[in-house]
N, C-alpha and C. Protein backbone atom coordinates (compact mmCIF):
# COMPACT_ATOMS: atom_id res chain seq x y z
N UNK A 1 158.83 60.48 89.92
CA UNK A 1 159.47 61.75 90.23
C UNK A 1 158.89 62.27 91.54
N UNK A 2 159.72 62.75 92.28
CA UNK A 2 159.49 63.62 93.84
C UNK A 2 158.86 64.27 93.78
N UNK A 3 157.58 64.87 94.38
CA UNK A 3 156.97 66.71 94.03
C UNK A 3 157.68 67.29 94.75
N UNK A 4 157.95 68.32 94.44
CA UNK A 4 158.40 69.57 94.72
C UNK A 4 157.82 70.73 95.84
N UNK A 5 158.71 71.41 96.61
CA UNK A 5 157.48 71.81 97.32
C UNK A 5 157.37 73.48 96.60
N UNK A 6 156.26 74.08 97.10
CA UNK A 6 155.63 75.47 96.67
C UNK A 6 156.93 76.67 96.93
N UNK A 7 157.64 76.20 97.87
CA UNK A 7 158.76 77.01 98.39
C UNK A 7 159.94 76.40 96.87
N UNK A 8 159.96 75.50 96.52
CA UNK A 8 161.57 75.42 95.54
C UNK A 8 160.40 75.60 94.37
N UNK A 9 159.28 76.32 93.93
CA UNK A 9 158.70 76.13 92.36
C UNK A 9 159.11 77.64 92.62
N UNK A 10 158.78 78.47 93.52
CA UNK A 10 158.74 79.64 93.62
C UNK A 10 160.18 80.46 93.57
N UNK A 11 161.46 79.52 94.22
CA UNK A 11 162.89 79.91 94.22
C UNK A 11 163.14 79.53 92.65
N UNK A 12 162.87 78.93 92.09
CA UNK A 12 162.99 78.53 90.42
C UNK A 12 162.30 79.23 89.52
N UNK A 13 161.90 80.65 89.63
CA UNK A 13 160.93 81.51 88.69
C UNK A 13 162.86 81.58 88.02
N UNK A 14 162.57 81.90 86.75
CA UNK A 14 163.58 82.48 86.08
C UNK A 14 165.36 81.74 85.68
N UNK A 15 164.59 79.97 86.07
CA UNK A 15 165.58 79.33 86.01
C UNK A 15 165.13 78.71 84.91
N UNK A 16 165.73 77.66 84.17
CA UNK A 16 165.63 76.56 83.41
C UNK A 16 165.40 75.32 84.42
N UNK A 17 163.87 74.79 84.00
CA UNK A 17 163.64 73.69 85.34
C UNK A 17 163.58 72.35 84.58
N UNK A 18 164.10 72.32 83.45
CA UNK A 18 164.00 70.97 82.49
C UNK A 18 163.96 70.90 81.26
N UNK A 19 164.34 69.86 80.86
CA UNK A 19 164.55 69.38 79.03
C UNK A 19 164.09 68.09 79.08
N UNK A 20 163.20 67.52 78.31
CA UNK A 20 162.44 66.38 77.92
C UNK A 20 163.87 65.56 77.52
N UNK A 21 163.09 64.22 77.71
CA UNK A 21 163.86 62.92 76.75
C UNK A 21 162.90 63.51 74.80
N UNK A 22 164.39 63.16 74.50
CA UNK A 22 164.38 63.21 72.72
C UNK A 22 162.74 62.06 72.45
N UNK A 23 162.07 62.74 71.45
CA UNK A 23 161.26 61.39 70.88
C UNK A 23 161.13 61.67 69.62
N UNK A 24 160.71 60.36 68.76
CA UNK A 24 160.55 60.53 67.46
C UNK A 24 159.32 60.77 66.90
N UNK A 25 159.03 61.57 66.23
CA UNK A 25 157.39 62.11 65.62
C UNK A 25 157.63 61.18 64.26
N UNK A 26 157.02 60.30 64.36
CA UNK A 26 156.62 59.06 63.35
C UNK A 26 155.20 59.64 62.48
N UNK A 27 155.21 59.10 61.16
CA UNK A 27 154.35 59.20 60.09
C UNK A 27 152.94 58.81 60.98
N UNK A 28 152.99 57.40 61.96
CA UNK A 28 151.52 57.06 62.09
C UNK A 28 151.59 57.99 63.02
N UNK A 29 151.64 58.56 64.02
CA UNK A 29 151.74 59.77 65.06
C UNK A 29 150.89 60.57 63.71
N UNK A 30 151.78 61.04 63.03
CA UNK A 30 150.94 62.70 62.10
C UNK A 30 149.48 61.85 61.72
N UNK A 31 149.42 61.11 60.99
CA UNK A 31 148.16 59.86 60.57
C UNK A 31 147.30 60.22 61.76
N UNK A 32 147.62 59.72 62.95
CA UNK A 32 146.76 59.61 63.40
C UNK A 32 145.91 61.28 64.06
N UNK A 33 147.10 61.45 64.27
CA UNK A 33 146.63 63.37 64.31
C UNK A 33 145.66 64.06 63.49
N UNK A 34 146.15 63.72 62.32
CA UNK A 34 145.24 64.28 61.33
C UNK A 34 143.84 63.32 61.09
N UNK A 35 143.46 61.98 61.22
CA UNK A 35 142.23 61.15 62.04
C UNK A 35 141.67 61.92 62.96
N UNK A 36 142.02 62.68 63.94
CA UNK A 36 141.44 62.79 64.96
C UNK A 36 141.24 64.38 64.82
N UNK A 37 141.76 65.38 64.00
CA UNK A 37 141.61 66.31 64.14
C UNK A 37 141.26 66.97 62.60
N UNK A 38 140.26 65.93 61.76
CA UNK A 38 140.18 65.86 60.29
C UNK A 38 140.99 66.84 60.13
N UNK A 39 142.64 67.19 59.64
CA UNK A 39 143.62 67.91 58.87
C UNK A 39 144.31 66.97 57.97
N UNK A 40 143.86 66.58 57.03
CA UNK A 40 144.60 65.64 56.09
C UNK A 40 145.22 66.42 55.08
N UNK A 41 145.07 67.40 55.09
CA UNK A 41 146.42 68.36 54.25
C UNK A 41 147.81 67.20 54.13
N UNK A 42 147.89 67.23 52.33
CA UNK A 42 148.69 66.58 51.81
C UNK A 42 150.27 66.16 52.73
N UNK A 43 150.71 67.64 52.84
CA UNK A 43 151.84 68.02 53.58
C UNK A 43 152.28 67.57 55.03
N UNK A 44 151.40 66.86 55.09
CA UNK A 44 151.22 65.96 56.57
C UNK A 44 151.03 64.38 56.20
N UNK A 45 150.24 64.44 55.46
CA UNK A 45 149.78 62.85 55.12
C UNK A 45 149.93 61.60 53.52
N UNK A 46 150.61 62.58 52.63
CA UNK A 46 151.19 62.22 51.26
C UNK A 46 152.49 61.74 51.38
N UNK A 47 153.01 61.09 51.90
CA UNK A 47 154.68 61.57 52.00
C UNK A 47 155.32 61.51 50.53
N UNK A 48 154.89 60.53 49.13
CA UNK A 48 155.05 60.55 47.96
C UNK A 48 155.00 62.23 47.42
N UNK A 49 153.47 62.97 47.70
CA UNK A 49 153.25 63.90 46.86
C UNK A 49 154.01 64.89 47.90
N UNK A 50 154.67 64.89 48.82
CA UNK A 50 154.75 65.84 50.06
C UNK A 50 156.51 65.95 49.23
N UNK A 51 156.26 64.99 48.84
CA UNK A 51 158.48 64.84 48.99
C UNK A 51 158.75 65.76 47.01
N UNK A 52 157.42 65.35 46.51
CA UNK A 52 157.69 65.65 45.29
C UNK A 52 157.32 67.47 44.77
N UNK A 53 156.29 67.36 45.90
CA UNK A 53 155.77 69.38 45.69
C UNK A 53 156.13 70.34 46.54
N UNK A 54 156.81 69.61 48.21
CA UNK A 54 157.26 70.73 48.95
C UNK A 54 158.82 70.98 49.17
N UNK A 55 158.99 71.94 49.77
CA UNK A 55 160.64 72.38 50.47
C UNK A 55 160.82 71.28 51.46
N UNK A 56 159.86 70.40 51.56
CA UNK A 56 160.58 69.83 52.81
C UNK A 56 161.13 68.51 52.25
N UNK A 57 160.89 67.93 51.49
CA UNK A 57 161.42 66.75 51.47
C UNK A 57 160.74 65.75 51.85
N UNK A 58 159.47 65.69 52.59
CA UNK A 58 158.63 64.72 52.54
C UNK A 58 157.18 65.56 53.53
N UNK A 59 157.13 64.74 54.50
CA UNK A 59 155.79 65.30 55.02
C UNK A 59 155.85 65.82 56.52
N UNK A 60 155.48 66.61 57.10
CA UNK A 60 155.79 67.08 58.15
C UNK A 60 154.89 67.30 59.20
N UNK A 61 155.14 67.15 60.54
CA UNK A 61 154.12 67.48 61.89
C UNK A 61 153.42 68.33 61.48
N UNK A 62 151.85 68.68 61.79
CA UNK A 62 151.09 69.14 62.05
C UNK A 62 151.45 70.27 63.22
N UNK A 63 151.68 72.03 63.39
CA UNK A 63 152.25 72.38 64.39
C UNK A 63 151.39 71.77 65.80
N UNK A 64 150.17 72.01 65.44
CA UNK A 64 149.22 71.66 66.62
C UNK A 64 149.73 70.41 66.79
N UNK A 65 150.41 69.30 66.12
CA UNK A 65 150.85 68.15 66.50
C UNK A 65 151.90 68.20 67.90
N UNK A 66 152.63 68.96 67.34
CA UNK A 66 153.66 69.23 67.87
C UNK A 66 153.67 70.42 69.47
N UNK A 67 152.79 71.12 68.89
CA UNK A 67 152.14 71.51 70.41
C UNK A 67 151.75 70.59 71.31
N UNK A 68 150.68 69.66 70.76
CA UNK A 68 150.04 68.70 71.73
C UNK A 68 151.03 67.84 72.51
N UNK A 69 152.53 67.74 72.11
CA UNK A 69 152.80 66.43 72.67
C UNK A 69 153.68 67.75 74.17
N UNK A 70 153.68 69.22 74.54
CA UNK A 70 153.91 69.63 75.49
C UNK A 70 153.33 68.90 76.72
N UNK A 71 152.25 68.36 76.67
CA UNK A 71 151.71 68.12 77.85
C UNK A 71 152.35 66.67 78.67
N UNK A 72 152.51 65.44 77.11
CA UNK A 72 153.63 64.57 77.70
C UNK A 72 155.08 64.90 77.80
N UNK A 73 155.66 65.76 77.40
CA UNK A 73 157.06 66.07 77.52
C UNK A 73 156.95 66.63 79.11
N UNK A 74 155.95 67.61 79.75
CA UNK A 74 156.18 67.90 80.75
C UNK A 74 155.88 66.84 81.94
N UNK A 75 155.33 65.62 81.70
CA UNK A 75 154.88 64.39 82.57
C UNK A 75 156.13 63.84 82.59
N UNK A 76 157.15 63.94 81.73
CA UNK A 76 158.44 62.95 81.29
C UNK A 76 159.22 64.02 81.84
N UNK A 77 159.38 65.00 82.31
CA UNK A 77 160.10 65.89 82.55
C UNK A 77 160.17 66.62 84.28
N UNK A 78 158.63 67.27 84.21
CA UNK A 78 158.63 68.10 85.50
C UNK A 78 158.29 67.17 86.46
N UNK A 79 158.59 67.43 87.86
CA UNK A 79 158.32 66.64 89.22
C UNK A 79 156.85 67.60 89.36
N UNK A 80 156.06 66.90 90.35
CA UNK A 80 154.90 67.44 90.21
C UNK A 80 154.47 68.39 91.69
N UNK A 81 153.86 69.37 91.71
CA UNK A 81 153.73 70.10 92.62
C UNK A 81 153.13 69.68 94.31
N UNK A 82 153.95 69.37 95.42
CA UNK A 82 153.32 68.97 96.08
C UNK A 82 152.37 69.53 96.80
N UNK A 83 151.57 68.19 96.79
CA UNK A 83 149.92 68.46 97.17
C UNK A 83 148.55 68.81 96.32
N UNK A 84 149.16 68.27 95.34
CA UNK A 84 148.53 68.61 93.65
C UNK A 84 146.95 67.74 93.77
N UNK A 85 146.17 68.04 93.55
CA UNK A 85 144.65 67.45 93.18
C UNK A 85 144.94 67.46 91.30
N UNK A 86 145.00 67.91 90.91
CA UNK A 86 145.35 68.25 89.37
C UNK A 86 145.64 69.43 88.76
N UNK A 87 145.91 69.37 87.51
CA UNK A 87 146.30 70.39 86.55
C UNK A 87 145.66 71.05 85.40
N UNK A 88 145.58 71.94 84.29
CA UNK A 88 144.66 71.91 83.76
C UNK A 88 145.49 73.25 82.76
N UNK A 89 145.69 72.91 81.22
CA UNK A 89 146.16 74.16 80.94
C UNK A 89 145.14 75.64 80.94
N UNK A 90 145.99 75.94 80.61
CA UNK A 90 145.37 77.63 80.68
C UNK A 90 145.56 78.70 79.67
N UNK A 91 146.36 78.49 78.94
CA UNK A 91 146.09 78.83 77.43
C UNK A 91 148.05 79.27 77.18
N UNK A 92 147.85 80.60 75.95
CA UNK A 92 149.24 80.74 75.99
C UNK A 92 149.34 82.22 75.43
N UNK A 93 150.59 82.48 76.14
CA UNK A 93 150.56 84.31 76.20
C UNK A 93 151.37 84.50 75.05
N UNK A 94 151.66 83.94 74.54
CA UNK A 94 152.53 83.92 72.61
C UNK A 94 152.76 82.33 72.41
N UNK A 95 152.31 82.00 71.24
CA UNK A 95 152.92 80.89 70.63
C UNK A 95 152.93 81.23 68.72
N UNK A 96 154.75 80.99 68.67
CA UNK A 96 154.80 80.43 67.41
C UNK A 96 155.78 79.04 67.11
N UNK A 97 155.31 79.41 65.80
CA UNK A 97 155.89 78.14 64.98
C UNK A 97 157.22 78.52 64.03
N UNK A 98 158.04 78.14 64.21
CA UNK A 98 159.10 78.36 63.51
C UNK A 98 159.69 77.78 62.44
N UNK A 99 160.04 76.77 62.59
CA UNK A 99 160.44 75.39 61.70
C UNK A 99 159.56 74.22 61.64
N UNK A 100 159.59 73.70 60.37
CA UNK A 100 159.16 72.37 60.59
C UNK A 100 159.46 71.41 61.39
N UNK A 101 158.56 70.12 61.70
CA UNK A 101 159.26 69.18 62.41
C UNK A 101 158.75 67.73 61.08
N UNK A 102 159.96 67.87 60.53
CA UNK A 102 159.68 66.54 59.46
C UNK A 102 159.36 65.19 59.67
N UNK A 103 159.18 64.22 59.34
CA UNK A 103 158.94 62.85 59.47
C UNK A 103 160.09 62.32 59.97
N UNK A 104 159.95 61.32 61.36
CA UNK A 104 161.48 61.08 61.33
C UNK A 104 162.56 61.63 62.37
N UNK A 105 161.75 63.04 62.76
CA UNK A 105 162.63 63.83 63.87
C UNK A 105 162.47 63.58 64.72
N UNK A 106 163.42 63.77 65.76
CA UNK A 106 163.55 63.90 67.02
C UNK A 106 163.65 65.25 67.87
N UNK A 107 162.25 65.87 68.43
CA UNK A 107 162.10 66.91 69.23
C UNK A 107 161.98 66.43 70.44
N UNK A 108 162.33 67.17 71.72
CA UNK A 108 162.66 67.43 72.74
C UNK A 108 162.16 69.22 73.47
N UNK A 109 161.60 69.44 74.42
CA UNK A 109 161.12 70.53 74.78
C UNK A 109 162.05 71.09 75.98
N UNK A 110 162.51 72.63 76.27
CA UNK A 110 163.29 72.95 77.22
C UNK A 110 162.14 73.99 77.95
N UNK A 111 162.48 74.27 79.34
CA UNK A 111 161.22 74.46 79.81
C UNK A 111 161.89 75.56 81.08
N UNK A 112 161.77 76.83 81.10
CA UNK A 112 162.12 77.72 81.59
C UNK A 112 161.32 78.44 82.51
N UNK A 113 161.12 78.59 83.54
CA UNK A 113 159.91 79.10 84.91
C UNK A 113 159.82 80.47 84.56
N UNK A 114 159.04 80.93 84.28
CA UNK A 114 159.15 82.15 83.79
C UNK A 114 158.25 82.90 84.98
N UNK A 115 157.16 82.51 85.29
CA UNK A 115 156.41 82.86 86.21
C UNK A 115 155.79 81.94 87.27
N UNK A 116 155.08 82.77 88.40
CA UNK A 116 153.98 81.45 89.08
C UNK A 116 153.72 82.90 90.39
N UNK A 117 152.04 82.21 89.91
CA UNK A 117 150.64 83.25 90.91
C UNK A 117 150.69 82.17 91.90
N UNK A 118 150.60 82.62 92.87
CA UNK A 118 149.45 81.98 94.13
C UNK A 118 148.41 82.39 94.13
N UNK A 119 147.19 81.77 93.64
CA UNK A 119 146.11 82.35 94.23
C UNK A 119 144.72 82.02 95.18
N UNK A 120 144.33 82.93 96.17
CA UNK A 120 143.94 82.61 97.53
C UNK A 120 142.92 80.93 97.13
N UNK A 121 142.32 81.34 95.74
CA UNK A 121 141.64 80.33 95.55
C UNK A 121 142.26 78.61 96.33
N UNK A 122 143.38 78.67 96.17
CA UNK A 122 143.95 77.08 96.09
C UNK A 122 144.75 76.96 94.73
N UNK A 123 144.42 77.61 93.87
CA UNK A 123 145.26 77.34 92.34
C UNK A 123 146.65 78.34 92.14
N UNK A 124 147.31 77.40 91.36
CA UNK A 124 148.90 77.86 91.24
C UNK A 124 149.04 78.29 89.65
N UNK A 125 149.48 79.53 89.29
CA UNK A 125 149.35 79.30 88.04
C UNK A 125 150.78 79.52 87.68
N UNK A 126 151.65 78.77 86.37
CA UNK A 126 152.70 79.22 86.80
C UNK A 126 152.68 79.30 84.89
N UNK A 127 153.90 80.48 84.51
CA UNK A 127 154.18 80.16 83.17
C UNK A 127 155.53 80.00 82.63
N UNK A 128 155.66 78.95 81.76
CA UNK A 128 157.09 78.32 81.28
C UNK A 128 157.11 79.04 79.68
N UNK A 129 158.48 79.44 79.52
CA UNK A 129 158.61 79.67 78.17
C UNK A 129 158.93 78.79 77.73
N UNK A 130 158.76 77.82 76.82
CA UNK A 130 159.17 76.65 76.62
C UNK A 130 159.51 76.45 74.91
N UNK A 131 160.44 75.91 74.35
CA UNK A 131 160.76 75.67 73.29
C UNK A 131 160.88 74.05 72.97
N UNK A 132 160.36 74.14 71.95
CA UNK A 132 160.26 72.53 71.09
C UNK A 132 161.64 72.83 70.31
N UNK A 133 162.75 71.94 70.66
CA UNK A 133 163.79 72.06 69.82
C UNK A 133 163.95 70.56 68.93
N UNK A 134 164.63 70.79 67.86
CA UNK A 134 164.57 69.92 66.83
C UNK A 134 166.37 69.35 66.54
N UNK A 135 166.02 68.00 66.54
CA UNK A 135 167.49 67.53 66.79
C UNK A 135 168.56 68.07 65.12
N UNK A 136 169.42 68.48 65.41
CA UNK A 136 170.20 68.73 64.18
C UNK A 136 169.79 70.20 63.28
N UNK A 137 168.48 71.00 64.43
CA UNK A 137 168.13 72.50 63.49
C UNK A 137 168.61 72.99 64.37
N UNK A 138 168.89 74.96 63.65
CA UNK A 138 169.56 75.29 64.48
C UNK A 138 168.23 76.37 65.21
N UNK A 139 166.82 76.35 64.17
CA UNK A 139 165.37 77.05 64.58
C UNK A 139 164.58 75.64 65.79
N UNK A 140 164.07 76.46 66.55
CA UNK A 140 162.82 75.29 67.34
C UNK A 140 162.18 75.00 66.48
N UNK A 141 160.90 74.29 66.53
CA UNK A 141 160.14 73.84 65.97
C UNK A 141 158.58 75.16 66.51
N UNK A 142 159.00 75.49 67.76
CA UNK A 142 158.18 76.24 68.29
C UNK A 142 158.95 76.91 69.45
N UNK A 143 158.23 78.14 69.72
CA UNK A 143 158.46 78.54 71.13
C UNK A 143 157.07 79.29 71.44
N UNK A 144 156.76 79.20 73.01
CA UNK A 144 155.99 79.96 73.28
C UNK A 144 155.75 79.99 74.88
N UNK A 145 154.71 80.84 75.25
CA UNK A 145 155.12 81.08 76.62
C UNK A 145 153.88 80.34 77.34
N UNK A 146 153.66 79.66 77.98
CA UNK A 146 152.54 78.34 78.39
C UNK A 146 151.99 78.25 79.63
N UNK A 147 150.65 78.75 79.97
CA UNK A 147 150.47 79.15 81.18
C UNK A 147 149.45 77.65 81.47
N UNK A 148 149.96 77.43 82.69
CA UNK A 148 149.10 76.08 83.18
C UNK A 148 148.77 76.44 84.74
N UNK A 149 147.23 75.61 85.21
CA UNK A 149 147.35 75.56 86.47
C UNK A 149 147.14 74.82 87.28
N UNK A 150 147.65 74.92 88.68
CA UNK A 150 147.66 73.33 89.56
C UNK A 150 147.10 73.76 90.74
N UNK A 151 145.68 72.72 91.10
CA UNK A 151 145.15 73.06 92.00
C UNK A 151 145.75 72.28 93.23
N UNK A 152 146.05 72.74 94.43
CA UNK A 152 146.63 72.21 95.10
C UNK A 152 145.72 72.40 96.56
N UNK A 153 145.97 71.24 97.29
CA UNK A 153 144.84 71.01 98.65
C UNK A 153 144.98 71.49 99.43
N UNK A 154 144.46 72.16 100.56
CA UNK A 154 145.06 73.12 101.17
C UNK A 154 145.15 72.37 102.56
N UNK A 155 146.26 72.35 103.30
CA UNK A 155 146.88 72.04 104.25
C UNK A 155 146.28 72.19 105.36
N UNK A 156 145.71 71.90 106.48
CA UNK A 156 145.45 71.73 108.01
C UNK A 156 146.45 72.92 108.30
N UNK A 157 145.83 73.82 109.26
CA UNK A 157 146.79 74.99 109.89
C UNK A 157 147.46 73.69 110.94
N UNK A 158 148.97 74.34 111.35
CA UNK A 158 149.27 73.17 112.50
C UNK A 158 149.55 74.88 113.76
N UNK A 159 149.32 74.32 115.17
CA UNK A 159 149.49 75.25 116.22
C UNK A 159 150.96 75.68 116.74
C-alpha cells in the first residue's frame, strides 16, 4: 500500500477511510487467546458445555480477542503515513462491546477519521471510530473510538 501524505490524512478527518477484508475467528484463534492471556472461561473454550449452558450456541471470542485483531485489520486496510518511523497505540476514548462474535464468524472492521493532532514533537495522533462488524448481525461486535500514534521523521527544510 502507498503512504499517504500528512496533507490527504488531514483532508480525510470525518470521512470513512476503510473497511478490512472479512476474516474468520476460528476456535484455535480463541484457544490460543485464552493460552496466552490465562482466560479459559468455559464460554470461550468448552464449545460442548458452551453450546449446552449458554444463549449462544456454542463458544464465543474473547472481546479483548476481538479488540486485539484492530491492529491487523488496520495493516490489511490503512496505507501508512508518509515518512512514518513507527506507530504505537494510545489507548481509547470509549470502547464497548456489543454482540458476541461466535465461533465461526466472520468480522471485518470499518474505520472512520474522526480526528488527527500534529504535534511539534514529530508525533501524529489521529483517532478512528471504528466498528468491528459481524457478518449476518445487525449489532457490531464492538465499537469504539481508537486513538493511535505515528511518529513521523522530520523533513530537511528545502530553500
Amino acid at each position: 500500500m502507498e503512504p499517504i501524505s500528512l496533507d490527504v490524512l488531514l483532508a480525510s478527518v470525518g470521512k470513512e477511510v476503510g473497511v478490512s477484508p472479512w476474516r474468520v475467528v476460528t476456535q484455535r484463534m480463541i484457544d490460543q487467546f485464552a493460552d496466552a492471556t490465562d482466560d479459559h472461561q468455559f464460554i470461550h473454550c468448552d464449545p460442548e458445555r458452551a453450546r449446552l449452558e449458554t444463549p449462544f450456541g456454542g463458544t464465543i471470542a474473547h472481546g479483548f480477542l476481538s479488540l486485539s485483531l484492530l491492529s491487523a485489520m488496520t495493516f490489511e486496510t490503512m496505507p501508512p503515513l508518509e515518512n512514518s518511523k513507527m506507530g504505537v497505540n494510545h489507548g481509547f476514548d470509549s470502547l464497548r462491546f456489543l454482540a458476541p462474535v461466535k465461533t465461526g464468524a466472520r468480522i471485518r472492521t470499518r474505520f472512520v477519521l474522526a480526528d488527527v493532532k500534529v504535534r511539534p514533537s514529530g508525533w501524529v495522533q489521529t483517532a478512528h471510530d471504528v466498528a468491528i462488524e459481524i457478518e449476518g448481525s445487525k449489532k457490531p461486535a464492538l465499537t469504539a473510538r481508537w486513538l493511535t500514534l505515528t511518529l513521523i521523521e522530520r523533513q530537511p527544510e528545502t530553500a
